[in-house]
C-alpha atoms as a PDB file:
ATOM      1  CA  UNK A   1       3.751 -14.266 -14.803  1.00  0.00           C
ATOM      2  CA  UNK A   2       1.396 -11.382 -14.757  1.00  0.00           C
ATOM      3  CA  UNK A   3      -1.554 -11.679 -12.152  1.00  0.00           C
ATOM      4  CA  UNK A   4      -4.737 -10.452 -13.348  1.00  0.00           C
ATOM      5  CA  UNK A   5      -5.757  -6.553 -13.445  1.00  0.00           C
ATOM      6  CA  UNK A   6      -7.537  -4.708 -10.741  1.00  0.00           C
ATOM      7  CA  UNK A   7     -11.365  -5.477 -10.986  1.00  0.00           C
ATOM      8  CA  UNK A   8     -12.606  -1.387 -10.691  1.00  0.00           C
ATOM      9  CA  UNK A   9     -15.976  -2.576 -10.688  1.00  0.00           C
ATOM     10  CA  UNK A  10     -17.620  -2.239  -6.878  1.00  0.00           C
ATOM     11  CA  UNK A  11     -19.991  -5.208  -5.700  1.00  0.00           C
ATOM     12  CA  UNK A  12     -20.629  -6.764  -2.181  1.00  0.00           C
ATOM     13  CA  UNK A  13     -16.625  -8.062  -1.735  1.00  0.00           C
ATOM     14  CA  UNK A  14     -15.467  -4.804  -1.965  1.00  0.00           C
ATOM     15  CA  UNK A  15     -17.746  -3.215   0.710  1.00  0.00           C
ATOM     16  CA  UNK A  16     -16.787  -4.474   3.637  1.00  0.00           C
ATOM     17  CA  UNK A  17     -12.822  -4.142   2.443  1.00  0.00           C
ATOM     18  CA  UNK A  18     -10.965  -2.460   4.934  1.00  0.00           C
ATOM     19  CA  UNK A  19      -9.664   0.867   3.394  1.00  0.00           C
ATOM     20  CA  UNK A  20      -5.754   0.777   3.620  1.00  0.00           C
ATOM     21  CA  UNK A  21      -3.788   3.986   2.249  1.00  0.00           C
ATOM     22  CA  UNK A  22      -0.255   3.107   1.867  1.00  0.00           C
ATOM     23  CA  UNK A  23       1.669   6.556   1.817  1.00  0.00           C
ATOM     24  CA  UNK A  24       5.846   7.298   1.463  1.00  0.00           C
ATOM     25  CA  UNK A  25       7.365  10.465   0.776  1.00  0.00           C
ATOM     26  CA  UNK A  26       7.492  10.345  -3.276  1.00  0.00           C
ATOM     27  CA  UNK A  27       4.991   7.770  -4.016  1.00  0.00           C
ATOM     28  CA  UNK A  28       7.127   6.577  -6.402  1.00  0.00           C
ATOM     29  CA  UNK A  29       8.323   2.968  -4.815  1.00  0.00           C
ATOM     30  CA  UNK A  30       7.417   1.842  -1.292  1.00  0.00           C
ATOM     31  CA  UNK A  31       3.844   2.821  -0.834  1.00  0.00           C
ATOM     32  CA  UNK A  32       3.002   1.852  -5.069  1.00  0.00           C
ATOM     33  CA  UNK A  33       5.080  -1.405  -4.489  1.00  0.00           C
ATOM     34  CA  UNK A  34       2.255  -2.002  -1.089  1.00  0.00           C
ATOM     35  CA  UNK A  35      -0.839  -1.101  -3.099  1.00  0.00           C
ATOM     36  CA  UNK A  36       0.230  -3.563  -6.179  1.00  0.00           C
ATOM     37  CA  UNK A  37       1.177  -6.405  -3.858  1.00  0.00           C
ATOM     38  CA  UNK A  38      -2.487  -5.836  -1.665  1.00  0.00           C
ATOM     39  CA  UNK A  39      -4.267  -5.320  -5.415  1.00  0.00           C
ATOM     40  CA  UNK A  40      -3.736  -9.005  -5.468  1.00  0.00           C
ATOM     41  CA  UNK A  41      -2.776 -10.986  -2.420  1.00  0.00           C
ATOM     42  CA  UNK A  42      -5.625  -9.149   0.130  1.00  0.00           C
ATOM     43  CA  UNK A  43      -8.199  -7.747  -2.638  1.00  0.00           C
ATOM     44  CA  UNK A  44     -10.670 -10.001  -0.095  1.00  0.00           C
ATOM     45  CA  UNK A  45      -9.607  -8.139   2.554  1.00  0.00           C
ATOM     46  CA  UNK A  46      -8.011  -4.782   1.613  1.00  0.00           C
ATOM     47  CA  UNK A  47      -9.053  -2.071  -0.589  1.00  0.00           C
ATOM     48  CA  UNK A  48      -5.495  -0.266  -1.075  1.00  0.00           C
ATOM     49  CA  UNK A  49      -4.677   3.414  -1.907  1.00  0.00           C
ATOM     50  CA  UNK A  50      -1.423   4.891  -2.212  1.00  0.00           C
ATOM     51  CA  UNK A  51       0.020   8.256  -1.467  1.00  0.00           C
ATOM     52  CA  UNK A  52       3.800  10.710  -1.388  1.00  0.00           C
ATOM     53  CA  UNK A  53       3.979  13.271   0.859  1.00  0.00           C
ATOM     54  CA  UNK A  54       5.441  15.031  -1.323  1.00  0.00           C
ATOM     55  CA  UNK A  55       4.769  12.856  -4.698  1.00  0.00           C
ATOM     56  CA  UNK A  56       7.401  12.834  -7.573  1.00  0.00           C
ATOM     57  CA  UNK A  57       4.444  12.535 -10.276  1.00  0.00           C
ATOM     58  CA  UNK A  58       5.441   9.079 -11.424  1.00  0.00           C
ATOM     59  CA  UNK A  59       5.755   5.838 -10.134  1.00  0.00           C
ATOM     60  CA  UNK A  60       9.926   4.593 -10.552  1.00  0.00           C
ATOM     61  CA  UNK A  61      10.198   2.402 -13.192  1.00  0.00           C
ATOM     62  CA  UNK A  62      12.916   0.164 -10.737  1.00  0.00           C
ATOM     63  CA  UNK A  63       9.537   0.091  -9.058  1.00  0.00           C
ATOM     64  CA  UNK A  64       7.423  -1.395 -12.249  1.00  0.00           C
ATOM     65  CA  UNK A  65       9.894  -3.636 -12.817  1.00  0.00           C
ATOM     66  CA  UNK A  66      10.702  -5.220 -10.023  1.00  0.00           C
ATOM     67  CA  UNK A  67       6.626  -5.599  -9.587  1.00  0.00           C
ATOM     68  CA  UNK A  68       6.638  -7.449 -13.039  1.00  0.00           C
ATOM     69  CA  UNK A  69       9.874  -9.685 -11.779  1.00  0.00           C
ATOM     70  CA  UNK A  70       8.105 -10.682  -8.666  1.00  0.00           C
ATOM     71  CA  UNK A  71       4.527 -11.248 -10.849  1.00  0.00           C
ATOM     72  CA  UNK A  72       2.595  -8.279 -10.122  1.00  0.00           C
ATOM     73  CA  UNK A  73       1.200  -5.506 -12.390  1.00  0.00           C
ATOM     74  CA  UNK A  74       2.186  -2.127 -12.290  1.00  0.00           C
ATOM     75  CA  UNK A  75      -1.011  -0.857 -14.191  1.00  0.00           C
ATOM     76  CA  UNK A  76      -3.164   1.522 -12.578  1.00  0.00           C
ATOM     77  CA  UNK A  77      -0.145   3.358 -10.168  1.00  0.00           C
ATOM     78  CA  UNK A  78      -0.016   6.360  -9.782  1.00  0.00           C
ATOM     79  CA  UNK A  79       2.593   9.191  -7.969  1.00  0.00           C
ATOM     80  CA  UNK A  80      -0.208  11.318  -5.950  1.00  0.00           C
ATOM     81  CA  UNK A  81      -0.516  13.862  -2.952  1.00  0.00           C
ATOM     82  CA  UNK A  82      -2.093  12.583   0.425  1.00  0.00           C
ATOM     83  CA  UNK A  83      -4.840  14.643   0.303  1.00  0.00           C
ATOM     84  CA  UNK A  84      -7.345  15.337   3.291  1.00  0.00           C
ATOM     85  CA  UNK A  85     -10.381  13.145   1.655  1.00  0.00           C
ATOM     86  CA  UNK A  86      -8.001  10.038   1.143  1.00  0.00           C
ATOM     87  CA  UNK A  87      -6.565  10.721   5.128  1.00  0.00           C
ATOM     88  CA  UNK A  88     -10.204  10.904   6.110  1.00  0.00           C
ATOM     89  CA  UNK A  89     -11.885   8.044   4.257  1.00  0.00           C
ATOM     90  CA  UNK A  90      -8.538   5.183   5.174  1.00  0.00           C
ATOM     91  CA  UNK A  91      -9.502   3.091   7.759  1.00  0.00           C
ATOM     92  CA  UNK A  92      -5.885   2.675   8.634  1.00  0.00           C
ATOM     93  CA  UNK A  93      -2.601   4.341   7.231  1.00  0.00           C
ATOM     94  CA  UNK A  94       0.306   2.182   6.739  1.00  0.00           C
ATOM     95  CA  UNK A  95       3.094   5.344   7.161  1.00  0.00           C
ATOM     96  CA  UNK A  96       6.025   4.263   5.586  1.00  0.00           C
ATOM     97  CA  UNK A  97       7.597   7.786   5.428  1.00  0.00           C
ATOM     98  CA  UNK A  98      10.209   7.103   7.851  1.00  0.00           C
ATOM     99  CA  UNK A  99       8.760  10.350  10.161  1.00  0.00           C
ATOM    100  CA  UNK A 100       6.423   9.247  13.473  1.00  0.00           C
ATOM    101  CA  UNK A 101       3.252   9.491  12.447  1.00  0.00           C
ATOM    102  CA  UNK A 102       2.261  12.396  14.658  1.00  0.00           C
ATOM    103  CA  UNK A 103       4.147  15.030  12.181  1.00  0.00           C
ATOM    104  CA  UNK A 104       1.596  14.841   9.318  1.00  0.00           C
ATOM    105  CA  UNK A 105      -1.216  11.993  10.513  1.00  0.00           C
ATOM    106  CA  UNK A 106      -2.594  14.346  13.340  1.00  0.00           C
ATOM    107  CA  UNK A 107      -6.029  13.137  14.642  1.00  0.00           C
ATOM    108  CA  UNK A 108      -5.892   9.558  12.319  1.00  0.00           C
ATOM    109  CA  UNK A 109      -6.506   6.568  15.004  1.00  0.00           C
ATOM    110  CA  UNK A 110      -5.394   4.351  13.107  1.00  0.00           C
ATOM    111  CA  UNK A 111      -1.887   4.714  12.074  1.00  0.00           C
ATOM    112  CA  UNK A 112       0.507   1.747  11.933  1.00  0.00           C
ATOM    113  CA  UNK A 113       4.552   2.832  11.116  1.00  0.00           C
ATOM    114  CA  UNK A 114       6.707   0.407   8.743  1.00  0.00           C
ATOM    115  CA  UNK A 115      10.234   1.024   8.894  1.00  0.00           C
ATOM    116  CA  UNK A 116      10.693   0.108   5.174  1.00  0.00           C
ATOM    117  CA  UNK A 117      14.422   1.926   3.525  1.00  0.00           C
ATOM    118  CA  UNK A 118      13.563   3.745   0.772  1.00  0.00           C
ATOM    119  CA  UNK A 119      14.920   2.518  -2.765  1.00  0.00           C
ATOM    120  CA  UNK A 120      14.611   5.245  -4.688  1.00  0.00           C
ATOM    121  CA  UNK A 121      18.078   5.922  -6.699  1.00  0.00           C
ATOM    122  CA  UNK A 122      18.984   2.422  -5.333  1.00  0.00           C
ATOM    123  CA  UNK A 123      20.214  -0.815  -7.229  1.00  0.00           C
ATOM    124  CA  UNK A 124      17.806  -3.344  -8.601  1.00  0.00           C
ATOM    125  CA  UNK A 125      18.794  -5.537  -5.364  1.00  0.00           C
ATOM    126  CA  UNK A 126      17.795  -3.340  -3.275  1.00  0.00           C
ATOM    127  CA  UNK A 127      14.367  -2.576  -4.344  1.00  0.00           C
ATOM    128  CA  UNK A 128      13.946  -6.687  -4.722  1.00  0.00           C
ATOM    129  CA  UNK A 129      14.480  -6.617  -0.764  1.00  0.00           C
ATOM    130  CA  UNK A 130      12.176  -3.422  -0.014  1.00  0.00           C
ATOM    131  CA  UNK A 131       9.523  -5.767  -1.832  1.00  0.00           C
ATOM    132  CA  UNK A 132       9.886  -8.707  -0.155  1.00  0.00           C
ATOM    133  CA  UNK A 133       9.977  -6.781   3.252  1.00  0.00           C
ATOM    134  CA  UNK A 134       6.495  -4.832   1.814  1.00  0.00           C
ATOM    135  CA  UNK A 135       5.325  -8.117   0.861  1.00  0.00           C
ATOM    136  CA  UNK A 136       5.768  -9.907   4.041  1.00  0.00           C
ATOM    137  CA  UNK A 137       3.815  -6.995   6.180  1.00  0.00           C
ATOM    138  CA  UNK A 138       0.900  -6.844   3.902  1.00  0.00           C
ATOM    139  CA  UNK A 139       0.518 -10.071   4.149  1.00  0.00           C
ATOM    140  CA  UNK A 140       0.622  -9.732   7.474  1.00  0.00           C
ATOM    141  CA  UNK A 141      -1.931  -6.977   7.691  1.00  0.00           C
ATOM    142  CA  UNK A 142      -4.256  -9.927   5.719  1.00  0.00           C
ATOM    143  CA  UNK A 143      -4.023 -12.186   7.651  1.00  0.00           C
ATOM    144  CA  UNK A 144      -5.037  -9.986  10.570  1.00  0.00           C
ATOM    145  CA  UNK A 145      -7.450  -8.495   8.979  1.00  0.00           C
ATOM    146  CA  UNK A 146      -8.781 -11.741   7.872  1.00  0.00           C
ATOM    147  CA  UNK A 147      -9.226 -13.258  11.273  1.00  0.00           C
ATOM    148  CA  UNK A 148     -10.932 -10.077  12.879  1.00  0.00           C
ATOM    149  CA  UNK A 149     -12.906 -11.302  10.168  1.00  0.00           C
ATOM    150  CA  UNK A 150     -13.602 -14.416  11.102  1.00  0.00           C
ATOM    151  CA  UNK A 151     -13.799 -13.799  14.767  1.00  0.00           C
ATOM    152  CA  UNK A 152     -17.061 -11.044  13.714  1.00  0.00           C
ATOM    153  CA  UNK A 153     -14.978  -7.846  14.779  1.00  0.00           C
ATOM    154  CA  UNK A 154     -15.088  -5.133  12.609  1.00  0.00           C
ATOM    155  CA  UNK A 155     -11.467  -4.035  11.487  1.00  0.00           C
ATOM    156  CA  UNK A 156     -12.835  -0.487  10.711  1.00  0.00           C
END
């Protein structure tokens, strides 16, 4: 099953979203994979964004197809460049490049590294497990975020 597309259209939820950029080195499987899975299980939460160091130009189709196994739409992905607006406007970047984040997130408070293998050229089995491991920590991010929430803090 297919969960619903993106709503693009901004209103009050998506204001106080926290603004997450998810960024890998290609762009092409870990950090797409995190922005489909937060599309739909933290859109209350989490406005994602995704982005390669250095970007292959597409997103791997193990990558769409393991999203559309698991129930989650690939529409809308995109291969991209981090580029200094998206590093300036994230609230916090999920670095999943596999580098500390002091090589090329200089000056960003709010960096969080994943250790998360990269799939790319990898078996179908392997890219099911780099999703469940995605899908577990941006869950976990929600859930988080979701009680700073609650509590009145502001996660920005």
């Amino acid at each position: 099953m297919v969960k619903k597309a993106k709503n693009t259209q901004p209103d009050a939820r998506t204001s106080n979203r926290t603004k997450v950029l998810f960024v890998c080195v290609g762009n092409a499987c870990r950090s797409p994979m995190a922005e489909a899975i937060a599309r739909y299980d933290a859109a209350d939460v989490i406005q994602p964004s995704s982005a390669g160091l250095e970007p292959l130009g597409s997103v791997a189709e193990l990558t769409k197809e393991t999203l559309a196994r698991n129930g989650y739409s690939a529409k809308g992905l995109t291969s991209d460049a981090l580029t200094h607006g998206a590093y300036e406007t994230a609230d916090i970047i999920i670095n999943m490049t596999g580098k500390p984040w002091g090589d090329d997130f200089v000056g960003h408070t709010k960096v969080e590294d994943w250790i998360v293998e990269d799939p790319y050229g990898a078996d179908p089995g392997t890219y099911q497990r780099v999703f469940e491991s995605i899908k577990r920590r941006v869950n976990q991010l929600a859930v988080a975020l979701r009680e700073k929430r609650q509590h009145g803090m502001s996660a920005k």
